[in-house]
Protein backbone atom coordinates (compact mmCIF):
# COMPACT_ATOMS: atom_id res chain seq x y z
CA UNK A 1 0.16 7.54 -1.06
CA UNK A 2 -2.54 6.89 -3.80
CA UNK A 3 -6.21 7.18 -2.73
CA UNK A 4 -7.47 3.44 -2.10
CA UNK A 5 -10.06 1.42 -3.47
CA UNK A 6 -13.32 3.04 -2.23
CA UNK A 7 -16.30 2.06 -3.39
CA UNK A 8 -18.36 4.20 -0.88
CA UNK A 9 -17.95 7.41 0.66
CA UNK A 10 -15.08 6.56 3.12
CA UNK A 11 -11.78 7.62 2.89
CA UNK A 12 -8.22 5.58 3.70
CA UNK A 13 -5.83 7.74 5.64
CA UNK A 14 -2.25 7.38 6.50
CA UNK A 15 -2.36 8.45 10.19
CA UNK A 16 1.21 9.90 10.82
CA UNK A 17 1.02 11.60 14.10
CA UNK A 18 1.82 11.69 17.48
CA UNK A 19 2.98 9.24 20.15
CA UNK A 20 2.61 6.29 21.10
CA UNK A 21 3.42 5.11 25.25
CA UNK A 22 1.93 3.48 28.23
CA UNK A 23 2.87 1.12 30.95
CA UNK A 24 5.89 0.03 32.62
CA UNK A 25 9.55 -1.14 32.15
CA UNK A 26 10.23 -4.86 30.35
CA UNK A 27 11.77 -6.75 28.97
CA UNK A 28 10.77 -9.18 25.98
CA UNK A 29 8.71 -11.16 26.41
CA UNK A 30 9.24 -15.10 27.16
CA UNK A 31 8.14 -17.17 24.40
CA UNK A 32 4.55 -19.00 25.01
CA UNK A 33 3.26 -22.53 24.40
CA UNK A 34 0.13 -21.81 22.59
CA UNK A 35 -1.99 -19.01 22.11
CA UNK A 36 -3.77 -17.63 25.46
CA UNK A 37 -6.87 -16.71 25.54
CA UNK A 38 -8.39 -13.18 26.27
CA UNK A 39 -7.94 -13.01 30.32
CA UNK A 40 -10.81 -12.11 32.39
CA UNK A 41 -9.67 -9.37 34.30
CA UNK A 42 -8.77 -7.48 31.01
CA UNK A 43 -5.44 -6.69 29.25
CA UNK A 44 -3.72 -4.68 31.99
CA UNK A 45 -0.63 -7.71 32.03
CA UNK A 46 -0.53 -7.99 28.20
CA UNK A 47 -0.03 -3.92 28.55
CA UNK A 48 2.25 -3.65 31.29
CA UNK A 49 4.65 -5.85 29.55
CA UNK A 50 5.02 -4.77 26.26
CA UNK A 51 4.55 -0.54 26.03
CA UNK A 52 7.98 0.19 27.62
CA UNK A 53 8.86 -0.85 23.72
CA UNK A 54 6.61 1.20 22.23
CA UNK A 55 8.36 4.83 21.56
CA UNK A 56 7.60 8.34 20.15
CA UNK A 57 9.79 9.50 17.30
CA UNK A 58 10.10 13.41 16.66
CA UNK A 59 10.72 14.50 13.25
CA UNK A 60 12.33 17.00 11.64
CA UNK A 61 12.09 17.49 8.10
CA UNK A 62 12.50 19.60 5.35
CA UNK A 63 10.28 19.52 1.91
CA UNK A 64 12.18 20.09 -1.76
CA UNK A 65 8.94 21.81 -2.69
CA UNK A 66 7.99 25.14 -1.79
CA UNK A 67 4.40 24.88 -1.34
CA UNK A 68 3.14 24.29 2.45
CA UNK A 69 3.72 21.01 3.84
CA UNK A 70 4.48 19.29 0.57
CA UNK A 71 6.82 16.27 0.86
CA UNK A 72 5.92 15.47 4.74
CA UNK A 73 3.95 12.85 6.29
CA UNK A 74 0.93 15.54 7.14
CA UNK A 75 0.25 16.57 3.11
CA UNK A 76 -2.15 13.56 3.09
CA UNK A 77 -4.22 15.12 5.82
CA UNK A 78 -3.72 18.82 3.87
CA UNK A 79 -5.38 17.11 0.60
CA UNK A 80 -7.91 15.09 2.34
CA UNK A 81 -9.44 17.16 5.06
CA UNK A 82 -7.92 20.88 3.65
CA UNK A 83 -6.75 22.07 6.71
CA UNK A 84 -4.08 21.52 9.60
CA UNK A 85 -3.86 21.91 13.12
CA UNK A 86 -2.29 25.29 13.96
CA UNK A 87 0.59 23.34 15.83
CA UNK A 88 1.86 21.71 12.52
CA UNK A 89 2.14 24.44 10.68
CA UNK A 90 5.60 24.91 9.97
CA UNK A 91 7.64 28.19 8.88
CA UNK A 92 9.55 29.05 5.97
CA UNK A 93 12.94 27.13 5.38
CA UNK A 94 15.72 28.38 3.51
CA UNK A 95 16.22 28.34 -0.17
CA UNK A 96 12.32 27.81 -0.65
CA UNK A 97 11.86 24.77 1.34
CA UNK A 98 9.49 24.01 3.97
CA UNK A 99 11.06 22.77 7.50
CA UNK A 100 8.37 20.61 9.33
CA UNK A 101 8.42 19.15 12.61
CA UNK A 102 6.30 15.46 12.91
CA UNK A 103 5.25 13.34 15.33
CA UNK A 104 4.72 9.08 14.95
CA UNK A 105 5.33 6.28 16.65
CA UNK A 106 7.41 3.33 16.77
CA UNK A 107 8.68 -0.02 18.66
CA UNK A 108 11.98 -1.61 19.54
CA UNK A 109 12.52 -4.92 18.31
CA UNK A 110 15.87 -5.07 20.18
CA UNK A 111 18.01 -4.54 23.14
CA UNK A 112 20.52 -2.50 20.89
CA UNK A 113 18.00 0.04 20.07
CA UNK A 114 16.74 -1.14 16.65
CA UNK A 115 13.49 0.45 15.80
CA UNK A 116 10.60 -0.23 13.40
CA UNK A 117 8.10 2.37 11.86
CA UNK A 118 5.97 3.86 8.86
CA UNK A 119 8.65 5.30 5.97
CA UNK A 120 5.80 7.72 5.49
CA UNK A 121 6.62 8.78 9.36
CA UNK A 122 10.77 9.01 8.84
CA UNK A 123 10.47 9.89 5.19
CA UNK A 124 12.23 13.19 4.27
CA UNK A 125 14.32 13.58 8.00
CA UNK A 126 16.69 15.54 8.78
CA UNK A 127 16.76 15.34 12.54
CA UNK A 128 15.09 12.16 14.92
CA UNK A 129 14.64 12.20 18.18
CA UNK A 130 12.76 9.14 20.00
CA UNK A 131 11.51 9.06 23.68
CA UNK A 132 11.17 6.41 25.64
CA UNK A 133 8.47 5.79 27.96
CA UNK A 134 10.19 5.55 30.80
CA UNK A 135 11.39 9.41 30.23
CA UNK A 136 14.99 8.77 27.89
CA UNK A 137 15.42 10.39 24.93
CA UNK A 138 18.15 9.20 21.79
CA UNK A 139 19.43 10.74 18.57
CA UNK A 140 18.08 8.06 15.98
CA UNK A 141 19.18 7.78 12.36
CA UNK A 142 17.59 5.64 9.16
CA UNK A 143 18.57 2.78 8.33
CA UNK A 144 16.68 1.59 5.65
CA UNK A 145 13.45 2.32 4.36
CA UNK A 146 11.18 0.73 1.76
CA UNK A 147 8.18 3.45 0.76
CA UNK A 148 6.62 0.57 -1.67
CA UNK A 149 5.56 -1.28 1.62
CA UNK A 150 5.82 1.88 4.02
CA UNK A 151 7.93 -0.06 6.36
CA UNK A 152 11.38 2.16 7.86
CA UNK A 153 13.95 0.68 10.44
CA UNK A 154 16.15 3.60 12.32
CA UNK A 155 18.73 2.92 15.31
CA UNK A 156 19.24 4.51 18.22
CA UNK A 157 22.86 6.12 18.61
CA UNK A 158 24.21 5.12 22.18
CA UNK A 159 21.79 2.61 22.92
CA UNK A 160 21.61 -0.70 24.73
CA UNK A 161 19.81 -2.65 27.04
CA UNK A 162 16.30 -1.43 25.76
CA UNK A 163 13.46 -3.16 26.64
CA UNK A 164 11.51 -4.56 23.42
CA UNK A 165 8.99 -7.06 22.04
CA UNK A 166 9.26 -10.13 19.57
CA UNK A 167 7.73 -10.25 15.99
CA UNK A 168 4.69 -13.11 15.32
CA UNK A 169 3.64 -15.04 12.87
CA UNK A 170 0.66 -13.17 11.27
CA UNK A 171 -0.34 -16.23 9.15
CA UNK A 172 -1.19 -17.65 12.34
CA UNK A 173 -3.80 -15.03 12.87
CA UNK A 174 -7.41 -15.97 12.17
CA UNK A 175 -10.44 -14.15 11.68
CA UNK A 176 -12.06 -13.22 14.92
CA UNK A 177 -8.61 -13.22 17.23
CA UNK A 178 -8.02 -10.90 19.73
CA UNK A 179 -5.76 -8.12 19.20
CA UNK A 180 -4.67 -5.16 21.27
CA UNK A 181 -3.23 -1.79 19.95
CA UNK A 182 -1.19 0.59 22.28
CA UNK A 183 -0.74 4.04 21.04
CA UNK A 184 -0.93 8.15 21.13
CA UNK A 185 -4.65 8.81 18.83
CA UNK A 186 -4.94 12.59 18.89
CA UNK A 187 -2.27 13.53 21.48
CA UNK A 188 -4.14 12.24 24.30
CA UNK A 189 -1.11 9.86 25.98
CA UNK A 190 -1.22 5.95 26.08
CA UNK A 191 -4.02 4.79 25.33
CA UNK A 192 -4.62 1.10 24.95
CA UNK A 193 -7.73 -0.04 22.39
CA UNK A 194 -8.76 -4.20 21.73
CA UNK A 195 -10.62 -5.61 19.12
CA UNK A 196 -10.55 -8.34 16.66
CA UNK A 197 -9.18 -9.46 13.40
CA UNK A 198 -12.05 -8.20 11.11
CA UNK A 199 -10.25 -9.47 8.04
CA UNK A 200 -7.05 -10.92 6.40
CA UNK A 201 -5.59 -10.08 2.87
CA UNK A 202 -6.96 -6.51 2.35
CA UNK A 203 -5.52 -4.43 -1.09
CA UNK A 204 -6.88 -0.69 -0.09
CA UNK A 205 -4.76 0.23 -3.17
CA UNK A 206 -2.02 2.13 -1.19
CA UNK A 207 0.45 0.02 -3.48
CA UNK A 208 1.88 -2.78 -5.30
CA UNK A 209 2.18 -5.06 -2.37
CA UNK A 210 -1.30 -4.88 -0.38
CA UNK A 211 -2.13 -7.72 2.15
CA UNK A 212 -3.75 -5.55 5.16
CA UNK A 213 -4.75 -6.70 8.15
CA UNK A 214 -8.10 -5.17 8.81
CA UNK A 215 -8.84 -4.68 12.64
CA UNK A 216 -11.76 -3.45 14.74
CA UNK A 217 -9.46 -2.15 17.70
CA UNK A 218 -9.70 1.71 17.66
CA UNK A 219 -7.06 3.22 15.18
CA UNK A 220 -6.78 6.71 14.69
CA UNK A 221 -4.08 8.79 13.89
CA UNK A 222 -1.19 8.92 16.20
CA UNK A 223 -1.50 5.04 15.85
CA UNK A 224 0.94 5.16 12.89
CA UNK A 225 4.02 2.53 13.13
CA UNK A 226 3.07 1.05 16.21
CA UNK A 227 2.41 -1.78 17.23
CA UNK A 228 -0.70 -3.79 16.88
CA UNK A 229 -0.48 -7.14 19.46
CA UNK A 230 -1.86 -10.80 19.59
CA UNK A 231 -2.91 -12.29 23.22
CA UNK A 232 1.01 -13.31 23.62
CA UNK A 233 2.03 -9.78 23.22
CA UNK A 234 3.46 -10.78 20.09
CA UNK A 235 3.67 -8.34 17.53
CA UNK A 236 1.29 -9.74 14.45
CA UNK A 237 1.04 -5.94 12.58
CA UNK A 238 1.73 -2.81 11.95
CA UNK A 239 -0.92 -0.02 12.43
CA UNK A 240 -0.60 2.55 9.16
CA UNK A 241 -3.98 3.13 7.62
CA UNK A 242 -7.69 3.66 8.49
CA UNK A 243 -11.00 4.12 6.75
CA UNK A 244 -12.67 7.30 7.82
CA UNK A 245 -14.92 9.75 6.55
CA UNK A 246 -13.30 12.33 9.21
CA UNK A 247 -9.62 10.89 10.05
CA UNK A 248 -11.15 9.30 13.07
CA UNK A 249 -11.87 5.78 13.63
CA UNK A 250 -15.18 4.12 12.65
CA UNK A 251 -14.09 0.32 13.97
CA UNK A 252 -12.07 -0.27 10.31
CA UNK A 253 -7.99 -0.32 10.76
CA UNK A 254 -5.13 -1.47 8.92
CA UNK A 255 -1.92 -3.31 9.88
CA UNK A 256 1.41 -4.77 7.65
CA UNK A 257 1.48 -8.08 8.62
CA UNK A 258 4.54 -8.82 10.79
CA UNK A 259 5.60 -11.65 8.12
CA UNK A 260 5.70 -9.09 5.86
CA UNK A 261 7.57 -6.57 8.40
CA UNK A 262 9.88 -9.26 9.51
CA UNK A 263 10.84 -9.76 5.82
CA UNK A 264 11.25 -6.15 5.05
CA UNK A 265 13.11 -5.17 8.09
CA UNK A 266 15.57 -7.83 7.53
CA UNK A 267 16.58 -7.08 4.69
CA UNK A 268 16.64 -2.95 5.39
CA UNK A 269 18.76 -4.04 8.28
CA UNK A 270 21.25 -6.33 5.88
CA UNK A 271 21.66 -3.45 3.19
CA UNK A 272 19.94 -1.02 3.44
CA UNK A 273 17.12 -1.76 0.77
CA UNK A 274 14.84 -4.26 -0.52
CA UNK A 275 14.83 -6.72 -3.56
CA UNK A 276 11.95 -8.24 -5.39
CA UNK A 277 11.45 -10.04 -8.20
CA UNK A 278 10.29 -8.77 -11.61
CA UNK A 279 8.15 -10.90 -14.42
CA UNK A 280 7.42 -7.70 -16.67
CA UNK A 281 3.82 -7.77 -17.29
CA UNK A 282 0.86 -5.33 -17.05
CA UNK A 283 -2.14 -7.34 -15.44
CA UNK A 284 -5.34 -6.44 -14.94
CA UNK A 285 -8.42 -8.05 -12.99
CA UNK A 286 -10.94 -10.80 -14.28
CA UNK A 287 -14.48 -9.38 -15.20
CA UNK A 288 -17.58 -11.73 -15.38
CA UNK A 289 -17.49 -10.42 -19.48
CA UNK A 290 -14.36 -10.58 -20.14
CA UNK A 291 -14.71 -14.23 -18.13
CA UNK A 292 -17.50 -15.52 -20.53
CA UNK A 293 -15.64 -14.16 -23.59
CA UNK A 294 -12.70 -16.16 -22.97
CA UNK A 295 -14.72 -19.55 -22.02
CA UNK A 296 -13.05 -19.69 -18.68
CA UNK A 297 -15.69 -20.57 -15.71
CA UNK A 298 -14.55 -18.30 -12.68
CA UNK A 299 -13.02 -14.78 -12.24
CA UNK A 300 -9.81 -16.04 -10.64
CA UNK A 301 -6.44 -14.90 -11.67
CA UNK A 302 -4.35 -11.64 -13.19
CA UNK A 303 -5.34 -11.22 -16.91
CA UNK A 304 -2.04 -10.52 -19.34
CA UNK A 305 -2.55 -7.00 -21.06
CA UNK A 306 1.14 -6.72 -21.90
CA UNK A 307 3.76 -8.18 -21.73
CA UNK A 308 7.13 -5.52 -21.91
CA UNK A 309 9.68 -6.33 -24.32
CA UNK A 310 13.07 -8.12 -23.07
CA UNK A 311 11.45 -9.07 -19.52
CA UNK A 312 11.13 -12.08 -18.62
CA UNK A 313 7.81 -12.68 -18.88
CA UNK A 314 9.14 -11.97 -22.89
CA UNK A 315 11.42 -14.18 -22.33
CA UNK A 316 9.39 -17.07 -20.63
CA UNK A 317 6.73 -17.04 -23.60
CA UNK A 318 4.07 -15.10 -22.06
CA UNK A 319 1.87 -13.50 -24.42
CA UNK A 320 -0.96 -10.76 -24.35
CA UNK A 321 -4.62 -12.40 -23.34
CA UNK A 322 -2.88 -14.97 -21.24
CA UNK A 323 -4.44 -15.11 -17.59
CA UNK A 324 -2.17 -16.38 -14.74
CA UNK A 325 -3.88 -18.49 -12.39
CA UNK A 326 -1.19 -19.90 -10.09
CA UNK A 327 2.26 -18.90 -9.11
CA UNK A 328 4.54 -21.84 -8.06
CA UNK A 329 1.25 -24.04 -7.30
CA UNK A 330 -0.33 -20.68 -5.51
CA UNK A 331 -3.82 -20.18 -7.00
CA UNK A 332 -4.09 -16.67 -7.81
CA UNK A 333 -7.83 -15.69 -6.18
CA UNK A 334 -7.28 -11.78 -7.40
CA UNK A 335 -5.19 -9.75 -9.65
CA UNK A 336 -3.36 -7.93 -6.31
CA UNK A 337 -1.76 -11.40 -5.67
CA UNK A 338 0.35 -11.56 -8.47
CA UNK A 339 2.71 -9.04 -7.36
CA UNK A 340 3.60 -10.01 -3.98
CA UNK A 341 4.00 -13.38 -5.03
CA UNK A 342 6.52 -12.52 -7.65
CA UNK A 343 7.91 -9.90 -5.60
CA UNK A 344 9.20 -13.11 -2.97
CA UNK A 345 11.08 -14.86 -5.45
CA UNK A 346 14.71 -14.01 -5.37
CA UNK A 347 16.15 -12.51 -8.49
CA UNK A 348 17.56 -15.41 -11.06
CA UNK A 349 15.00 -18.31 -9.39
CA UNK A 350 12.45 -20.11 -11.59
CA UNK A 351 8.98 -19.56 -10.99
CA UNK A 352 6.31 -22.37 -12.15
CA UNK A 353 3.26 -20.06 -13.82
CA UNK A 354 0.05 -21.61 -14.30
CA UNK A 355 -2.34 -20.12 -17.47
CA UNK A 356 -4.95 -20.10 -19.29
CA UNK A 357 -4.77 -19.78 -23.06
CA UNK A 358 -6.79 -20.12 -25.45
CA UNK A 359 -9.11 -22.11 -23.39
CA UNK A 360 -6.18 -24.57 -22.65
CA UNK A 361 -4.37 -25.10 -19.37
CA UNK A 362 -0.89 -24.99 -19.27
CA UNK A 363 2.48 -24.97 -17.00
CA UNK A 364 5.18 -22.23 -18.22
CA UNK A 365 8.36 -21.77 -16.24
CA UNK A 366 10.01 -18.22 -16.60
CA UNK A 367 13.37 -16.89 -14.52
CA UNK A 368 12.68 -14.04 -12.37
CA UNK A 369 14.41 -11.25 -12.57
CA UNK A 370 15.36 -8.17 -9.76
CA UNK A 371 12.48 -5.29 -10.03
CA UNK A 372 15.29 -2.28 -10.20
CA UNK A 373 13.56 1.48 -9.14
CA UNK A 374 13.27 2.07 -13.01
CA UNK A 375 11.26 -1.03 -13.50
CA UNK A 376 9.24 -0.21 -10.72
CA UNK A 377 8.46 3.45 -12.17
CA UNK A 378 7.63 1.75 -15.38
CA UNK A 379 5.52 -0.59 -13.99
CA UNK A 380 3.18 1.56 -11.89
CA UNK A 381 3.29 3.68 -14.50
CA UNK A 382 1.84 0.94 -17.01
CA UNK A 383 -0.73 0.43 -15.09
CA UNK A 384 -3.58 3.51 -14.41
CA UNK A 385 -6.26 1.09 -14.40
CA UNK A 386 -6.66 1.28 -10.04
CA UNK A 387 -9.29 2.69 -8.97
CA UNK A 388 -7.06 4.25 -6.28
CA UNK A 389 -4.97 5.95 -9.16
CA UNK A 390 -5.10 9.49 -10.73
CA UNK A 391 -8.02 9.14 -12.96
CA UNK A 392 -9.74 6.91 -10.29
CA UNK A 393 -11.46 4.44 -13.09
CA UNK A 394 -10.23 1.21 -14.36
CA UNK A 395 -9.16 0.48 -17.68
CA UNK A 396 -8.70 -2.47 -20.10
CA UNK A 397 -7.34 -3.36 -23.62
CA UNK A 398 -10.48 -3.65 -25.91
CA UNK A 399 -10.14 -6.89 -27.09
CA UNK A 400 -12.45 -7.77 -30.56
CA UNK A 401 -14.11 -9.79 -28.50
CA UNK A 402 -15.48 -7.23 -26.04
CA UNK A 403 -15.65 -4.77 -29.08
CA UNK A 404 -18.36 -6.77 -30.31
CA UNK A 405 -20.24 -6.98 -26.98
CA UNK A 406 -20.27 -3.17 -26.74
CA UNK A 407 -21.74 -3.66 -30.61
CA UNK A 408 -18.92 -1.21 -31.75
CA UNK A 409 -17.70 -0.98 -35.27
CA UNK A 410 -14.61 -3.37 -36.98
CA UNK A 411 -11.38 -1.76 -36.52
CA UNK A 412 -12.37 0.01 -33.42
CA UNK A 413 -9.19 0.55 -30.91
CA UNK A 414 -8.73 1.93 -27.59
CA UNK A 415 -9.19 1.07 -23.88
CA UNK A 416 -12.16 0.31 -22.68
CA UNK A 417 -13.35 1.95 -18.93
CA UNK A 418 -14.66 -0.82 -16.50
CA UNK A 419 -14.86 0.83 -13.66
CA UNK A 420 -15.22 4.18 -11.86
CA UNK A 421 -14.64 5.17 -8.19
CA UNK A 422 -18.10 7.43 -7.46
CA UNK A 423 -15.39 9.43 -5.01
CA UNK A 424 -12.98 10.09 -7.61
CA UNK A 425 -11.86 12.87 -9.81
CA UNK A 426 -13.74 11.76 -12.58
CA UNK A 427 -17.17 10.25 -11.33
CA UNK A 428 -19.45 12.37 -13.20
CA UNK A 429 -16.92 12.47 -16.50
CA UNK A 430 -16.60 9.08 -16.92
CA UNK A 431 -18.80 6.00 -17.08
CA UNK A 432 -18.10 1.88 -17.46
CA UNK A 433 -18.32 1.42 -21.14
CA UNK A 434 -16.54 4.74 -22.51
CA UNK A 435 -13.68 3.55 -25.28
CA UNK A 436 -10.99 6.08 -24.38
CA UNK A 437 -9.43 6.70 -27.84
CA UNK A 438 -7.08 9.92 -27.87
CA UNK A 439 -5.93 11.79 -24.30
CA UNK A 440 -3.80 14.95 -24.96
CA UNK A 441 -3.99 14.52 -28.35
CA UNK A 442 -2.39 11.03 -28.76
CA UNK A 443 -4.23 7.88 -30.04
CA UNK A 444 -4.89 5.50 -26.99
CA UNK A 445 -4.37 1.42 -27.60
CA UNK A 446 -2.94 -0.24 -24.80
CA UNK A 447 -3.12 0.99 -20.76
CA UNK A 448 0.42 2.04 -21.47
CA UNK A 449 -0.41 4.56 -24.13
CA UNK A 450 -3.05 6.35 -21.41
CA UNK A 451 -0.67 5.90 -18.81
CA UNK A 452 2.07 7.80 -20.64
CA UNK A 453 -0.75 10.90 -21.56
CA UNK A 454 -2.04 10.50 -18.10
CA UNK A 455 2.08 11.74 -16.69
CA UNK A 456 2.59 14.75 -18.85
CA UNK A 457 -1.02 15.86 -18.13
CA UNK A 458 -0.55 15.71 -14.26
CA UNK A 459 1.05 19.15 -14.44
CA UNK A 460 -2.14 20.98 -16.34
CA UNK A 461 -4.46 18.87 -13.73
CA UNK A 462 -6.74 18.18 -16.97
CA UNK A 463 -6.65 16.11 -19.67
CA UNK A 464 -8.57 16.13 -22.93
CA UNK A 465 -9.94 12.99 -23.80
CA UNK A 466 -12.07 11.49 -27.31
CA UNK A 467 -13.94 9.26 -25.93
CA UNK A 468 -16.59 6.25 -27.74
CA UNK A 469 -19.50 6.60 -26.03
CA UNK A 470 -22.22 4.36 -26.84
CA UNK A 471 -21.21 4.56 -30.19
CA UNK A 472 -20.84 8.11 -30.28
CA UNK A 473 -17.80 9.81 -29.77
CA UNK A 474 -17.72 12.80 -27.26
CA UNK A 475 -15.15 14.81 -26.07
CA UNK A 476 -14.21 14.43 -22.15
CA UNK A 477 -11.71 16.61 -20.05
CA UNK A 478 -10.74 14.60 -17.55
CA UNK A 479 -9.19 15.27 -14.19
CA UNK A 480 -5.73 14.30 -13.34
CA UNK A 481 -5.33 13.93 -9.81
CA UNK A 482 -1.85 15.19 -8.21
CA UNK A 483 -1.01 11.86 -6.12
């Protein structure tokens, strides 16, 4: 996945491996009148109840790419941390491949055998094989999967009768709630870990569609697709990333809300995929400069760079400079929002858009349309400006406005860096302020332009880049990170 948003030394990690089982045999669980509080004597009922859901999934896969453990769900830990245990080191496939064998986790969400877990755990199988706690082990195949949320749903083959636990509401959750996680971390069998809800509505940058929970229960890896629980054993998350500086935890865990998950699942479990809704724009986040240069008193809301041709944004009347504040009477508090909440809206449905132009509110009403696996290329591809992506700064249009802040001369074009992550690729090339005007040899105007350079460089791993620098222009090459 692309590197997240770090603004410090840490590092996000998808933690795909290993099991996850403890307790007895259950059932699911009876519903519950309002939310219990944490018992006394511990979590020992809470856990006896709900791990005979929670299963380990075995995975065989096999890479397109030669080069050692490319494609599986153990590369991230190969790029991050250089080096893999001896046990998951795989041998040579046939016809160049690599075959790889994978451990995660997982939990049944029906009597029938339907299971939910991490794509980045299923992604690439060839052969499942999921134990049970109580000692039973099933053939499992995919069902659907959904990689821009990291959300899979397999079946076992010959199943029924299973025990299994019930999906929450995660918008009930509140900061400060209990929650317990039952899992696998580092091979060493069930292991059980509480905490609380340390925040709600994280973007770590792992994607489009962001809205961690962040918990303080012990996550490490092994925790990956299972189960993180509320005092009702219901099941409010996910578990699928952590913050670490070593892969282990440091109190700072991530879940997919079940809301989400619920969403997702049901409609992998309908036909197989997902649909979202598409607007067509390239956003980008409000700056206090780019704030005061447009007369607008807060930060709030996703900031029009572009608006692609034919879309419906296009279509709508959306125009460049515009900033979305409110989707359907949804204030928009960050950039990140603006996808999810578009994403919800079901192909061919009106959406009521809120913006700012030219220092004027006003209402627009544009008709969704269905964000295809084209679109979606194009649009992450439009839009380098993460932190978390392969140059690891963020970019924006230079508008004449901010030209003349950075006192540079009439006509001046290019993007303008406003950000850089100090862990990335290119903290020591780049700075906040640098007009990026050519990259491999092409003029640079919109994020587009840099984004297009920025895909034929990844190959080469460098870029050359002109770049305005205090009014100066130097030449940069910059580093294209791989993923």
């Amino acid at each position: 996945m692309p590197m997240p948003t770090p603004r410090s030394s840490l590092k996000a990690v998808l933690i795909a491996s290993t099991l996850i089982t403890a307790g007895v045999a259950g059932t699911a669980l009876p519903p519950t009148a309002a939310r219990a509080e944490v018992p006394m004597q511990g979590y020992a009922d809470l856990v006896a109840r709900v791990s005979p859901a929670v299963v380990f999934i075995e995975v065989t896969a096999k890479s397109k790419e030669s080069t050692p453990m490319a494609g599986s769900p153990f590369e991230e830990f190969l790029r991050r941390f250089g080096e893999i245990d001896p046990q998951f080191r795989m041998p040579q496939a046939p016809e160049g491949g690599q075959v790889m064998h994978g451990l995660g986790s997982g939990f049944l969400i029906s009597q029938d055998g339907i299971i939910v877990t991490n794509n980045h755990v299923v992604e690439n199988a060839t052969d499942m094989k999921v134990k049970l706690e109580d000692g039973r082990e099933f053939k499992a195949e995919v069902v659907g999967t959904d990689p821009m949320t990291d959300i899979a749903v397999i079946r076992l083959k010959d199943a029924k009768d299973l025990p299994f636990v019930e999906l929450g509401d995660s918008e009930k959750l509140r900061v400060g709630d209990a929650v317990v996680a039952v899992g696998n971390p580092f091979g060493l069998g069930g292991t059980v870990t509480s905490g609380i809800v340390s925040a709600m509505g994280r973007n770590i940058n792992s994607g489009p569609y962001d809205d961690y929970i962040q918990t303080d229960a012990a996550i490490n890896r092994g925790n990956s697709g299972g189960p993180l629980f509320d005092t009702e054993g219901k099941v409010v998350g996910m578990n699928t990333a952590i913050f670490s500086p070593s892969g282990g935890s440091v109190g700072i865990g991530f879940s997919i809300p079940a809301n989400t998950v619920k969403d997702v699942v049901a409609q992998l479990q309908d036909k197989g995929s997902v649909s979202r809704g598409w607007l067509g724009v390239t956003v980008q986040g409000m700056t206090p400069e780019i704030a005061q240069a447009m007369g607008l008193e807060g930060r709030d809301g996703a900031l029009v760079a572009e608006v692609q041709q034919g879309s419906p944004a296009d279509e709508g009347g959306l125009e460049s400079g515009d900033v979305i504040t409110a989707v359907n009477g949804q204030e928009l508090t960050e950039r990140a929002s603006l996808p999810r909440l578009i994403a919800a809206i079901p192909n061919g449905e009106k959406a009521r858009l809120t913006v700012q132009r030219d220092g004027r509110q006003q209402e627009m009403t544009v008709t969704i349309g269905e964000l295809t696996p084209d679109r979606a290329q194009v649009a992450s591809a439009e839009s380098p400006e993460g932190l978390g992506g392969p140059l690891g700064i963020e970019v924006q249009p230079l508008e004449p406005a901010l030209a003349r802040q950075l006192s540079l001369p009439d006509g001046a074009s290019g993007v303008v860096v406003t950000a850089v992550d100090p862990s990335g690729p290119n903290a020591d090339r780049l700075a906040p302020g640098d007009v990026i005007q050519e990259a491999a040899g092409r003029p640079v105007e919109t994020p587009r332009d840099l984004a297009s350079a920025m895909r034929e460089a990844r190959g080469k791993g460098v870029m050359l880049m002109k770049v305005l620098r205090q009014g100066n222009p130097v030449y940069v090459g910059a580093e294209v990170a791989s993923s």
